[in-house]
PDB file of N, CA and C in Angstrom:
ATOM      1  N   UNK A   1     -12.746  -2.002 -27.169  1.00  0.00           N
ATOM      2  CA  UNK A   1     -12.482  -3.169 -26.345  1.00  0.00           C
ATOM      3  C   UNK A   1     -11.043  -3.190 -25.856  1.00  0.00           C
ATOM      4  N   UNK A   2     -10.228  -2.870 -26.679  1.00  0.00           N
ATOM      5  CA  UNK A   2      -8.906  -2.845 -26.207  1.00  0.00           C
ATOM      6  C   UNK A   2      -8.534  -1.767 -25.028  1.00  0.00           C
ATOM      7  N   UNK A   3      -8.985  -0.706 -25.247  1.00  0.00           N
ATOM      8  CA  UNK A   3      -9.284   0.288 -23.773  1.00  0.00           C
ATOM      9  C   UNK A   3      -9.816  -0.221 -22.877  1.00  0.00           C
ATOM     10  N   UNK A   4     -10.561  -1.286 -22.861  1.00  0.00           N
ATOM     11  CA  UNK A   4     -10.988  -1.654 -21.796  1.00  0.00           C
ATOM     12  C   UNK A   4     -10.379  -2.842 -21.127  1.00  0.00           C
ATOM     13  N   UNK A   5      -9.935  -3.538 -22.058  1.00  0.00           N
ATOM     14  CA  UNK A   5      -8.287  -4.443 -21.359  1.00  0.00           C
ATOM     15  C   UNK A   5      -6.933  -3.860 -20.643  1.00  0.00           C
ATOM     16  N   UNK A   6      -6.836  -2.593 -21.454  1.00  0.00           N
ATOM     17  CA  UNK A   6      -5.512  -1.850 -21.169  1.00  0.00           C
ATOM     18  C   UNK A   6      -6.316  -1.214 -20.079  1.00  0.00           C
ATOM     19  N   UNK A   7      -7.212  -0.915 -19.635  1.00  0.00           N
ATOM     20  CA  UNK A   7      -7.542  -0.135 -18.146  1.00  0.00           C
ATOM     21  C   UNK A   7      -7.629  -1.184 -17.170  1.00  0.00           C
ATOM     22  N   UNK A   8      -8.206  -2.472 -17.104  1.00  0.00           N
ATOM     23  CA  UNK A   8      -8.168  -3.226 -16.125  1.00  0.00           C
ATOM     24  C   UNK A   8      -6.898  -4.113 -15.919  1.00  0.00           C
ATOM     25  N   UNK A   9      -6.433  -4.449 -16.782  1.00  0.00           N
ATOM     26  CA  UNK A   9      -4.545  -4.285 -16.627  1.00  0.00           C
ATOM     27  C   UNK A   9      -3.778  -3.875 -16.019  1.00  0.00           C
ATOM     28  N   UNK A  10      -4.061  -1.825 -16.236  1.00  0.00           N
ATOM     29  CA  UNK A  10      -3.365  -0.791 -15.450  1.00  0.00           C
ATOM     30  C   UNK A  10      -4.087  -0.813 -13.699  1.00  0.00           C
ATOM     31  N   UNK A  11      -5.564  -1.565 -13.755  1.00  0.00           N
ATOM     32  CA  UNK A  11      -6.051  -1.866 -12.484  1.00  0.00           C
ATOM     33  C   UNK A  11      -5.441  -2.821 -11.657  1.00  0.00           C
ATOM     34  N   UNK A  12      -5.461  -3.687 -12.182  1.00  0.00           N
ATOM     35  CA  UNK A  12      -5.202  -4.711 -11.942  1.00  0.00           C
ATOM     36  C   UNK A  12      -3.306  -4.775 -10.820  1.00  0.00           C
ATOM     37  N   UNK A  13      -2.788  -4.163 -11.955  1.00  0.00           N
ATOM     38  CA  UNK A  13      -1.252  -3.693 -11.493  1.00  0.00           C
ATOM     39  C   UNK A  13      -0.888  -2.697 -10.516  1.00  0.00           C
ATOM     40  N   UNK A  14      -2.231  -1.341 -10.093  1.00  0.00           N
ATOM     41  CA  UNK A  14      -2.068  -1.055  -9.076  1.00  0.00           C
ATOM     42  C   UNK A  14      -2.510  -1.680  -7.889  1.00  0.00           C
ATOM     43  N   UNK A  15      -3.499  -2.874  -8.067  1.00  0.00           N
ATOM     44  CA  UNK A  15      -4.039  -3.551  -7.038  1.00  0.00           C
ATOM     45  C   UNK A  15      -2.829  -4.223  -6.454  1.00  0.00           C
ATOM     46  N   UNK A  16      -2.498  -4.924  -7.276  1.00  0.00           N
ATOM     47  CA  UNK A  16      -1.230  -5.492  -6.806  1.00  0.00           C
ATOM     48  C   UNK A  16      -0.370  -5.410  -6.398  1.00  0.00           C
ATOM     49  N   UNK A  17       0.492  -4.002  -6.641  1.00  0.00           N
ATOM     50  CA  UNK A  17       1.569  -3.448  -6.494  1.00  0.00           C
ATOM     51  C   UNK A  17       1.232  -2.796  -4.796  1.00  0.00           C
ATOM     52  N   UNK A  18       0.079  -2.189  -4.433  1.00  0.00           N
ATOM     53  CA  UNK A  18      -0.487  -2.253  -3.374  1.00  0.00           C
ATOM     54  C   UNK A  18      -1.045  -3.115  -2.204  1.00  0.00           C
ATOM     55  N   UNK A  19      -1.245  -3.977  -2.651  1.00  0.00           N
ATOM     56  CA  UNK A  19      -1.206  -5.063  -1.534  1.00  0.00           C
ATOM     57  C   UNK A  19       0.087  -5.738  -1.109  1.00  0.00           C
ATOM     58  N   UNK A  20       1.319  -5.773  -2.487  1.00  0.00           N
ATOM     59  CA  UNK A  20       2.698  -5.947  -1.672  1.00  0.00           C
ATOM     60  C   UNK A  20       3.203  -5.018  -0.779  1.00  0.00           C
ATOM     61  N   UNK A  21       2.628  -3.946  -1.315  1.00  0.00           N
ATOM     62  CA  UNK A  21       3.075  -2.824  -0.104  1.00  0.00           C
ATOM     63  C   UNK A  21       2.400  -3.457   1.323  1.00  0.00           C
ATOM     64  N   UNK A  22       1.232  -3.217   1.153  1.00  0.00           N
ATOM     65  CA  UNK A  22       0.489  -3.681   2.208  1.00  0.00           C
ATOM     66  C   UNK A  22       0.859  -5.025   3.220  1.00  0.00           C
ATOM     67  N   UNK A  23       1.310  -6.672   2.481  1.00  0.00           N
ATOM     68  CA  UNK A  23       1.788  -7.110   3.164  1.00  0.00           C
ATOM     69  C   UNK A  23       3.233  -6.758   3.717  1.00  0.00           C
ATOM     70  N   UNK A  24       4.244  -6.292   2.888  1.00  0.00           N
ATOM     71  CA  UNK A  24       5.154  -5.682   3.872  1.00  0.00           C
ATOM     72  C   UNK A  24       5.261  -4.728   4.807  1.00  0.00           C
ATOM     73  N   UNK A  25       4.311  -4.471   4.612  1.00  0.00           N
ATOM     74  CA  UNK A  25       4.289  -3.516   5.900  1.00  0.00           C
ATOM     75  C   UNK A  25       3.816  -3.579   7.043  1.00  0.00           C
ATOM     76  N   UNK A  26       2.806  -4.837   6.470  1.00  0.00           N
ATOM     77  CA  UNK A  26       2.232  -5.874   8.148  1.00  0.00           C
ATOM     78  C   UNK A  26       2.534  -7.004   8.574  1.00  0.00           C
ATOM     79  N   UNK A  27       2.663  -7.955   7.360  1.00  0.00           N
ATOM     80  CA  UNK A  27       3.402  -9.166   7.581  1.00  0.00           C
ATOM     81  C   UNK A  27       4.737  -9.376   7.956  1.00  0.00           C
ATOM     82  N   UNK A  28       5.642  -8.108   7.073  1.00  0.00           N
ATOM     83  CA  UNK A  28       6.480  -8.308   6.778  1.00  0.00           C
ATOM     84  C   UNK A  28       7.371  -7.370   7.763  1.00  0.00           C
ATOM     85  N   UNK A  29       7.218  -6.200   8.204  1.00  0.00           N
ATOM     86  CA  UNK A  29       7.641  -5.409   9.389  1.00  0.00           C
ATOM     87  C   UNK A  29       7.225  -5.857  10.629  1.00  0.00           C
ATOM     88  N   UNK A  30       5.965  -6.354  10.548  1.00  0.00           N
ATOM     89  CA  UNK A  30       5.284  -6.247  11.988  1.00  0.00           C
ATOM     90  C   UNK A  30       5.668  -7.528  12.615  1.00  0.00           C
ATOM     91  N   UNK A  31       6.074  -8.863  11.267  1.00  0.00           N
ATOM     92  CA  UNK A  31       6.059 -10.626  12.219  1.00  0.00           C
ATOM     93  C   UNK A  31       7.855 -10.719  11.604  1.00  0.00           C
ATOM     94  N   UNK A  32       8.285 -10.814  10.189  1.00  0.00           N
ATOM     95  CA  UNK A  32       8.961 -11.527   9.906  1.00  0.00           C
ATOM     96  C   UNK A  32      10.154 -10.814  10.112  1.00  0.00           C
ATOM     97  N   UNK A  33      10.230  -9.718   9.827  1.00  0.00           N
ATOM     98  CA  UNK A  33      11.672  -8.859  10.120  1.00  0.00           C
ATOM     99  C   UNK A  33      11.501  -7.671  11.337  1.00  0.00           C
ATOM    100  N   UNK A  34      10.640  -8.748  12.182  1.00  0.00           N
ATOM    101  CA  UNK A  34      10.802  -7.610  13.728  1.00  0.00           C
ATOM    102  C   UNK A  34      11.692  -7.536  14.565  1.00  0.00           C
ATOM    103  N   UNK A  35      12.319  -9.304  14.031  1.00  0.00           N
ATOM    104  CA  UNK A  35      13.507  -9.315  15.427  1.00  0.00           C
ATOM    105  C   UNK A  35      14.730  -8.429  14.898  1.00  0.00           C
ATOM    106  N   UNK A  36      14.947  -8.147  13.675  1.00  0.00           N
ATOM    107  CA  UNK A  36      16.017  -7.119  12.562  1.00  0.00           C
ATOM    108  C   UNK A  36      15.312  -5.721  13.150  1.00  0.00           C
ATOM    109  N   UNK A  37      14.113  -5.210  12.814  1.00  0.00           N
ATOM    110  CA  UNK A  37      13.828  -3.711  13.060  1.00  0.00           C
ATOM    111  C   UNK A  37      14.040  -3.554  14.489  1.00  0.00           C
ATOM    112  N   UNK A  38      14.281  -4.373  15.449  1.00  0.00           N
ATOM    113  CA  UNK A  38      14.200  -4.236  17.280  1.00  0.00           C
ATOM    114  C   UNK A  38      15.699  -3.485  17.534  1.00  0.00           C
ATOM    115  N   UNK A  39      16.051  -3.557  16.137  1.00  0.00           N
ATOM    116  CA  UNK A  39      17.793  -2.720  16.296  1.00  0.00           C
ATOM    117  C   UNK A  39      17.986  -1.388  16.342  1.00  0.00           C
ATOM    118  N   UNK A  40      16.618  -1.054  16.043  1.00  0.00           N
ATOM    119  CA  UNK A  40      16.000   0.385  15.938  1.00  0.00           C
ATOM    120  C   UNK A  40      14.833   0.916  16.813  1.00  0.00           C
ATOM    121  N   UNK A  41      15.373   2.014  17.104  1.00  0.00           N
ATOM    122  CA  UNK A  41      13.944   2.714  18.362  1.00  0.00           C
ATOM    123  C   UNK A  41      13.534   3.749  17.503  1.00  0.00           C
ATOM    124  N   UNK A  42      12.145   4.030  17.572  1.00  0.00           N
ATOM    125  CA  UNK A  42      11.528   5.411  17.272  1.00  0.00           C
ATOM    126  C   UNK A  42      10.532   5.459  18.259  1.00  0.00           C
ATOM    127  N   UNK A  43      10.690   7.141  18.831  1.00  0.00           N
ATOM    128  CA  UNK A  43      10.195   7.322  19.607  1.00  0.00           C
ATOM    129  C   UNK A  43      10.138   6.591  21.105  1.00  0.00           C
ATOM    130  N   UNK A  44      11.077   6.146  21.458  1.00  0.00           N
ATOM    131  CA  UNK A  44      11.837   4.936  22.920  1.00  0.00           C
ATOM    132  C   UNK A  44      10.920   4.010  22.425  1.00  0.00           C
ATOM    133  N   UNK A  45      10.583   3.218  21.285  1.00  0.00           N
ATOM    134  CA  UNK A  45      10.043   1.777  20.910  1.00  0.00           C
ATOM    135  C   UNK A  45      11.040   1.377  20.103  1.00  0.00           C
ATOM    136  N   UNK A  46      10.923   0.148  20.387  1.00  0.00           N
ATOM    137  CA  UNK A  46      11.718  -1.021  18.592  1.00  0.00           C
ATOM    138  C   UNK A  46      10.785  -0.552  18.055  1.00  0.00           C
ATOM    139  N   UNK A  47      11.276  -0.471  16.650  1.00  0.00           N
ATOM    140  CA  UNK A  47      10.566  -0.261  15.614  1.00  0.00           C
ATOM    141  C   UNK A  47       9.813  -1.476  14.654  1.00  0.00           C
ATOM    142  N   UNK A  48      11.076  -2.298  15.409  1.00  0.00           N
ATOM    143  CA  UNK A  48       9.348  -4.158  15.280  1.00  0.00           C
ATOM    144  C   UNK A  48       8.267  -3.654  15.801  1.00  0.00           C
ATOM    145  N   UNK A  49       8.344  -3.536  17.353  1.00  0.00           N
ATOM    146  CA  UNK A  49       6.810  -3.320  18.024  1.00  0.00           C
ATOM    147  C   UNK A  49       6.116  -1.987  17.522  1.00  0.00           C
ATOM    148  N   UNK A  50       7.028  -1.128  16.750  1.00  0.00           N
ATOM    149  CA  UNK A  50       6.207  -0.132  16.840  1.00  0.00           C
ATOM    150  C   UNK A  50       5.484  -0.105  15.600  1.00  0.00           C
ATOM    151  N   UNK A  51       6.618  -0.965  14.299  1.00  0.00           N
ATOM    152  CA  UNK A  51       5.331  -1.074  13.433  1.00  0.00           C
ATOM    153  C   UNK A  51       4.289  -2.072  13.251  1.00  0.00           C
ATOM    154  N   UNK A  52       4.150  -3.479  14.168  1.00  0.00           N
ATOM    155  CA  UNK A  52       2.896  -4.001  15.302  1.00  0.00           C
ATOM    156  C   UNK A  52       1.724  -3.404  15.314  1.00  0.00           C
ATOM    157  N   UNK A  53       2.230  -1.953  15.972  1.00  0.00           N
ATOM    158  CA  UNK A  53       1.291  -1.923  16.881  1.00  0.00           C
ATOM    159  C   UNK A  53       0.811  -0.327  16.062  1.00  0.00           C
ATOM    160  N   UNK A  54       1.275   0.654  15.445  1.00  0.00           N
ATOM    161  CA  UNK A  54       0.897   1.655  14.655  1.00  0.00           C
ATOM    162  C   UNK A  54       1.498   1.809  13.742  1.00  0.00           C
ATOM    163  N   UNK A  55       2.894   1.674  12.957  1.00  0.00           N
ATOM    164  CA  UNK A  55       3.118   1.948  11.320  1.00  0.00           C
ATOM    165  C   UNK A  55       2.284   0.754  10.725  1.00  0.00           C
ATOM    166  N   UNK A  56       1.661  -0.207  10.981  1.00  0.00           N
ATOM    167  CA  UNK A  56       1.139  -1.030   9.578  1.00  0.00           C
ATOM    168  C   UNK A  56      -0.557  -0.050   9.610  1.00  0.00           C
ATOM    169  N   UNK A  57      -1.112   0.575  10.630  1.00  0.00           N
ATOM    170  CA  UNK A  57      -2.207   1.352  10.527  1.00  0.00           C
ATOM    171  C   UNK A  57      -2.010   2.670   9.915  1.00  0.00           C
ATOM    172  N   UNK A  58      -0.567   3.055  10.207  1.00  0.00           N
ATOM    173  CA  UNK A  58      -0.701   4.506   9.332  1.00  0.00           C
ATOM    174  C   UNK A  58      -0.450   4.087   7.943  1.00  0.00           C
ATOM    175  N   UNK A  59       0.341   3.043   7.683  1.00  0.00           N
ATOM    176  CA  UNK A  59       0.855   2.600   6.177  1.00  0.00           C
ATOM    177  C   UNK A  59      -0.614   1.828   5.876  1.00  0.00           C
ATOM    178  N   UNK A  60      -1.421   1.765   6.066  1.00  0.00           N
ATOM    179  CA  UNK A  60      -2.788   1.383   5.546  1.00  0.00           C
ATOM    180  C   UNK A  60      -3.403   2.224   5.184  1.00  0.00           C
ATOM    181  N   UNK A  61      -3.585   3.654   5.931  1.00  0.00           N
ATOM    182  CA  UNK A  61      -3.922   5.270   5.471  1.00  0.00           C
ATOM    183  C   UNK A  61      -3.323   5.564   4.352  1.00  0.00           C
ATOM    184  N   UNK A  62      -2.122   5.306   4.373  1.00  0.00           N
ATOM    185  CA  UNK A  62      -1.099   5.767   3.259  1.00  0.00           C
ATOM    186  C   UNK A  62      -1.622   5.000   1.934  1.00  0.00           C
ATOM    187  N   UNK A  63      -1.810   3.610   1.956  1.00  0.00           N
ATOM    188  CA  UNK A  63      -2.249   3.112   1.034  1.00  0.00           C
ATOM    189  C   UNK A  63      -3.691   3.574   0.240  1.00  0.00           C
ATOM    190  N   UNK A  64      -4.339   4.023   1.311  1.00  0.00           N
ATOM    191  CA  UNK A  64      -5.867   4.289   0.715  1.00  0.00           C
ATOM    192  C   UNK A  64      -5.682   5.666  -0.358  1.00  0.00           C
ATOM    193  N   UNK A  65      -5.462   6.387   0.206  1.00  0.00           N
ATOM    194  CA  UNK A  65      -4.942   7.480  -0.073  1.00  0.00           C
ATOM    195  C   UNK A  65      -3.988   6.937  -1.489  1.00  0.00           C
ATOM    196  N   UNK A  66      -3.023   6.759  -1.465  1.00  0.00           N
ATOM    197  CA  UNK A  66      -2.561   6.596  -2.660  1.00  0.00           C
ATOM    198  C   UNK A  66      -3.480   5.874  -4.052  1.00  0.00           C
ATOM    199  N   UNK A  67      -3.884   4.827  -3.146  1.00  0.00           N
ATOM    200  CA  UNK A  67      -5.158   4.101  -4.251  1.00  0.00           C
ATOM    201  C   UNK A  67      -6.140   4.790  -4.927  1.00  0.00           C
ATOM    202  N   UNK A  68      -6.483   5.609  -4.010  1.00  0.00           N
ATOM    203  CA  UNK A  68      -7.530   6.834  -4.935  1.00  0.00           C
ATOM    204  C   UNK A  68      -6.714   7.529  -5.585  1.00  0.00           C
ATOM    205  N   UNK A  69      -5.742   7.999  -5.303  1.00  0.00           N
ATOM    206  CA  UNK A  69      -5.274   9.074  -6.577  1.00  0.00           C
ATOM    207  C   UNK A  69      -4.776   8.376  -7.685  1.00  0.00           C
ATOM    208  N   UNK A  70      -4.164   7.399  -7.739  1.00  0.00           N
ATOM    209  CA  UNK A  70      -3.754   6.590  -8.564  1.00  0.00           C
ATOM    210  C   UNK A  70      -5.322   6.137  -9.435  1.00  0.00           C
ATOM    211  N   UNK A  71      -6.308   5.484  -9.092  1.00  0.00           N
ATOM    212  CA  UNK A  71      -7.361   5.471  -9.602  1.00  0.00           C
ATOM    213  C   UNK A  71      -8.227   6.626 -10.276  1.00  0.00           C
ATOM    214  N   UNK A  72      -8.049   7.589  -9.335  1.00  0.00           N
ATOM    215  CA  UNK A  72      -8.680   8.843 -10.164  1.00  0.00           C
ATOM    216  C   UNK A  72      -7.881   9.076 -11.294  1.00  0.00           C
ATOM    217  N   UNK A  73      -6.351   9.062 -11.562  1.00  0.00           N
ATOM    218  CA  UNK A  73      -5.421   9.384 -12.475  1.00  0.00           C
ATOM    219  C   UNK A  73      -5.946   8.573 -13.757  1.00  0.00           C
ATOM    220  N   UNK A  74      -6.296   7.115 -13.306  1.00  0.00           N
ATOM    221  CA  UNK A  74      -6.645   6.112 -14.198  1.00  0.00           C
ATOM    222  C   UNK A  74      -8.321   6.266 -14.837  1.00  0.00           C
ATOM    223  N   UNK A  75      -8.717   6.725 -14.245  1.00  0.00           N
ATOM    224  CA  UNK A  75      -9.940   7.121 -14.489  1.00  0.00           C
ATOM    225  C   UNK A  75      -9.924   8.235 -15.546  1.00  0.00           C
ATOM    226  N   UNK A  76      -9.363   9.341 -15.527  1.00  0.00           N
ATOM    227  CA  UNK A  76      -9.146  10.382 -16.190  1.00  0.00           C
ATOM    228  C   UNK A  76      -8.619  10.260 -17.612  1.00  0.00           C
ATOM    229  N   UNK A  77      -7.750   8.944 -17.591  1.00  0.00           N
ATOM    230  CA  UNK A  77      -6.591   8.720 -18.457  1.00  0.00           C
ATOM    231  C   UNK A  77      -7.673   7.971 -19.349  1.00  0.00           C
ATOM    232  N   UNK A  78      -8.293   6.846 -19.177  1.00  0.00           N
ATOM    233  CA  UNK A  78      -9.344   6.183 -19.660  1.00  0.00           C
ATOM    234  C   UNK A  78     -10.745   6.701 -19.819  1.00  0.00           C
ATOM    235  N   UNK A  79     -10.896   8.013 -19.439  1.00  0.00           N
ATOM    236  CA  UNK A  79     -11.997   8.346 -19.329  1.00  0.00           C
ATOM    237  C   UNK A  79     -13.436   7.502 -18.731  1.00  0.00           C
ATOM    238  N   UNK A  80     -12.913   6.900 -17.817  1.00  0.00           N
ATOM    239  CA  UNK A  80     -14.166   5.880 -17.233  1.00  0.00           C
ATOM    240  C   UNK A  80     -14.317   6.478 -15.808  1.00  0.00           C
ATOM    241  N   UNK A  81     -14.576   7.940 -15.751  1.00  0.00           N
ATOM    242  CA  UNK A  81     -14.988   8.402 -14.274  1.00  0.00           C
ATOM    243  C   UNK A  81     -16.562   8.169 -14.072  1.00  0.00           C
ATOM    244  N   UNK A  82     -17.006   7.856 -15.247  1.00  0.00           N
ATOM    245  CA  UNK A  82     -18.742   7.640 -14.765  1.00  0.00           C
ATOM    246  C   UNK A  82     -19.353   9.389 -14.352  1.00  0.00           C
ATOM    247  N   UNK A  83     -18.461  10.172 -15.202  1.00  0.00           N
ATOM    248  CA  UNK A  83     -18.977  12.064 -15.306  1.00  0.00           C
ATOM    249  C   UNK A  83     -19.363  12.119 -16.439  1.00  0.00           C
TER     250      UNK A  83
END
């Protein structure tokens, strides 16, 4: 039983730790600190509009991607791959 607290715990904490990523990188680049990133161009864009309009979609890839490996790691570690 205690393995099974200490795994949804360690779940629990990457969920989380991932969705702050997640709102900063959409809420938080794309609305609240756009008029600060507009001080910056990538690629001839502000980098407000540009993470708008494509870094919060690639940083959403990025997230998925990390979530599975991090989960598979956790899976392995706990032995709860369901193999």
């Amino acid at each position: 039983m205690k393995t099974n607290i200490s795994y949804w715990n360690a779940n629990l904490m990457i969920v989380i730790s991932l969705l702050s990523i997640w709102f900063l990188s959409s809420f938080g680049a794309g609305i609240l600190f756009s008029d600060y990133l507009d001080n910056f161009n990538i690629g001839g864009f502000k980098l407000g509009f540009w993470f708008s309009q494509q870094g919060s979609i690639i940083s959403f890839v990025f997230i998925i991607v990390i979530y599975c490996f991090l989960m598979n790691k956790l899976d392995k570690k706990y032995d709860s791959g369901g193999d």
